[in-house]
C-alpha atoms as a PDB file:
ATOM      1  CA  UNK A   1     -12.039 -24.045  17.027  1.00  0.00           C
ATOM      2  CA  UNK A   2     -11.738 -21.543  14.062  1.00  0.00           C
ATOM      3  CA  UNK A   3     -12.231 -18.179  14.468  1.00  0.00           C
ATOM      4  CA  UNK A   4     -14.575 -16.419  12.260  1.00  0.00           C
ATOM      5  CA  UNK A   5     -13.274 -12.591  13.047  1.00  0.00           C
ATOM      6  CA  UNK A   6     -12.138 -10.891   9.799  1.00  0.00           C
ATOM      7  CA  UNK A   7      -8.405 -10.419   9.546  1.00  0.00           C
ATOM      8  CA  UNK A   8      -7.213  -6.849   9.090  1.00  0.00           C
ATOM      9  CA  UNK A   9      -6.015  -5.448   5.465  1.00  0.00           C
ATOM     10  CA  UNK A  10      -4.374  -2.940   4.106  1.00  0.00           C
ATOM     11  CA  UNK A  11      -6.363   0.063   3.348  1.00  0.00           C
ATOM     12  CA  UNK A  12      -8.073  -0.595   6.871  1.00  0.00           C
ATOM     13  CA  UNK A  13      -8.338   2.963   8.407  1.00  0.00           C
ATOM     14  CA  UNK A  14      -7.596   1.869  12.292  1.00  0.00           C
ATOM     15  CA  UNK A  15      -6.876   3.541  15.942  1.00  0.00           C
ATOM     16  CA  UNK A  16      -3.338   3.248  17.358  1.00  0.00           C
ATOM     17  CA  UNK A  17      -3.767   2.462  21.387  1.00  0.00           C
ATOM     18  CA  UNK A  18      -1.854   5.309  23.311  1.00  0.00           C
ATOM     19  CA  UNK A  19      -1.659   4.270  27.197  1.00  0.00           C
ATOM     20  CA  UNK A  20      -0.623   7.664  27.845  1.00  0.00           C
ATOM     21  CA  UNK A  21      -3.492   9.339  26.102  1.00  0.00           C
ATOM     22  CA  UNK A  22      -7.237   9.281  26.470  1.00  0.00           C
ATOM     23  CA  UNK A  23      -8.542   7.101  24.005  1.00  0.00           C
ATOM     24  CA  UNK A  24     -10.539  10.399  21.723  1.00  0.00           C
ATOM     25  CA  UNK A  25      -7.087  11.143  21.179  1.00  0.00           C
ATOM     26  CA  UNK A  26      -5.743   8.206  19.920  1.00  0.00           C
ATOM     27  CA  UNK A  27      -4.279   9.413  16.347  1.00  0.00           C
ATOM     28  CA  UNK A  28      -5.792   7.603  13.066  1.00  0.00           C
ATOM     29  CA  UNK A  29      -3.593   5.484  10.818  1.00  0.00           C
ATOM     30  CA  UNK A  30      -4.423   3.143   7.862  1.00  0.00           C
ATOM     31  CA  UNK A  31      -2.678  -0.192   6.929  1.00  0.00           C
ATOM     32  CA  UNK A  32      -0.050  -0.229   4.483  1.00  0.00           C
ATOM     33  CA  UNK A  33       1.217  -3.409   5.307  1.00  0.00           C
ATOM     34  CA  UNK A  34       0.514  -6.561   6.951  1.00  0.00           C
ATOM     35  CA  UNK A  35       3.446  -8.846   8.857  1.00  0.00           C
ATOM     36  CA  UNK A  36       2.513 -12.189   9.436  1.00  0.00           C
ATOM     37  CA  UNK A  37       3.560 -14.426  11.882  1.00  0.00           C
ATOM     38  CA  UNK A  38       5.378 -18.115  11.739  1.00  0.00           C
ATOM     39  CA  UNK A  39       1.850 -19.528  12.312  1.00  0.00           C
ATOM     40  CA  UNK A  40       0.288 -17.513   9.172  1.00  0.00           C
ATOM     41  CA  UNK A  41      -1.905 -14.916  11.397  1.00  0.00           C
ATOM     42  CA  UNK A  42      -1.511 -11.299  11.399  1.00  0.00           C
ATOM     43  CA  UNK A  43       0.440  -9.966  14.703  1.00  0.00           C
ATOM     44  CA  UNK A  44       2.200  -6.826  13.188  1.00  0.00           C
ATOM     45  CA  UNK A  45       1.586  -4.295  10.258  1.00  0.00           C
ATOM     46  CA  UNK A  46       3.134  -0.919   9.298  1.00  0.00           C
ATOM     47  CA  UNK A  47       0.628   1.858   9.625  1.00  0.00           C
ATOM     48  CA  UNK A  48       1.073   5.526   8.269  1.00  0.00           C
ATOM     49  CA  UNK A  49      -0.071   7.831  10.771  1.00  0.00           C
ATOM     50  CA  UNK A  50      -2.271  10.833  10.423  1.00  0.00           C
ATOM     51  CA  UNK A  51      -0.390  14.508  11.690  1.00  0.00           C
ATOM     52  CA  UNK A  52      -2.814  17.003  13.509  1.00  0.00           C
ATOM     53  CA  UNK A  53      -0.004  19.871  13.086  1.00  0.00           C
ATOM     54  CA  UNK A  54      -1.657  22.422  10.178  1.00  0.00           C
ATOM     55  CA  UNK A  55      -0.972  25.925   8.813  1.00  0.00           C
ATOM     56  CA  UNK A  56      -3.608  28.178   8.010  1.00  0.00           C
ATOM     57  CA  UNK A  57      -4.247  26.980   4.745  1.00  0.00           C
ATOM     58  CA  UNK A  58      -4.929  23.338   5.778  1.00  0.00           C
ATOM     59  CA  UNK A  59      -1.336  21.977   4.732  1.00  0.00           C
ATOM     60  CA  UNK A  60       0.776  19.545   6.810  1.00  0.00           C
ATOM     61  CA  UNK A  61       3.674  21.284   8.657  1.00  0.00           C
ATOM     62  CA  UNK A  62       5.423  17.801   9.001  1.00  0.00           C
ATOM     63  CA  UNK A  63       5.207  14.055   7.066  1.00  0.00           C
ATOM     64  CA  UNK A  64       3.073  11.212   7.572  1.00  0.00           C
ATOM     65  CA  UNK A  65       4.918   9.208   9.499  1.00  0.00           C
ATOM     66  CA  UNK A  66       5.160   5.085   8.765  1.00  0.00           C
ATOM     67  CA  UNK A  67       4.941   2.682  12.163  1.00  0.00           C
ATOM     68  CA  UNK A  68       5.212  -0.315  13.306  1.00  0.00           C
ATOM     69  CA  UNK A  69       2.563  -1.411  15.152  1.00  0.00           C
ATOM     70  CA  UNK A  70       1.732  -4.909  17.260  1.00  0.00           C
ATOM     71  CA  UNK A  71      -2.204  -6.141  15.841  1.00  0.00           C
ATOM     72  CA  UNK A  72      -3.475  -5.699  19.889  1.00  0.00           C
ATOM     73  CA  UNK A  73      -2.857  -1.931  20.032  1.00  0.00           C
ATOM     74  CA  UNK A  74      -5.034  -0.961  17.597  1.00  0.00           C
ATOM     75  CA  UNK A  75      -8.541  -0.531  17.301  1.00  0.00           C
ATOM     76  CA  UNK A  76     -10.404  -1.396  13.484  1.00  0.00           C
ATOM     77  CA  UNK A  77     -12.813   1.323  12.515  1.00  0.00           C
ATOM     78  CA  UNK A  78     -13.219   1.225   8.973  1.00  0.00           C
ATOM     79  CA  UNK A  79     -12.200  -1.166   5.642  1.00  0.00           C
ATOM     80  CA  UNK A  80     -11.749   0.312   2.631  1.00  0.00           C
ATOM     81  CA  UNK A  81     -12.224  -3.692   0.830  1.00  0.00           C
END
């Protein structure tokens, strides 16, 4: 049977699963890359995640970070495609 889900991008704005956190505070991340597998099908990508830490003007205190994340911990939200 062939499945008929869409496969994730990059540009995809996403949730990252956190067991240890309720899931409103899962952080936000988009896509920059997409790993495929041996059998052609997406099971990782690198995702750059979203910092909540600000200064009083709005700016970052620290980087975006980069991840690697497995496809089943995150959540699809939005595609930018």
């Amino acid at each position: 049977m062939q499945r008929t889900e869409r496969e994730i991008k990059t540009g995809d704005v996403i949730l990252v699963e956190d067991e240890t956190t309720h899931r409103n505070q899962w952080p936000l991340a988009i896509l920059t890359e997409v790993i495929l597998s041996a059998d052609n099908l997406v099971r990782k990508v690198k995702v750059q995640l979203s910092s909540t830490m600000l200064d009083k003007k709005g700016k970052r205190l620290a980087p975006l970070m980069v991840s690697e994340q497995l496809i089943h911990k995150l959540v699809f939200l939005y595609s930018t495609t």
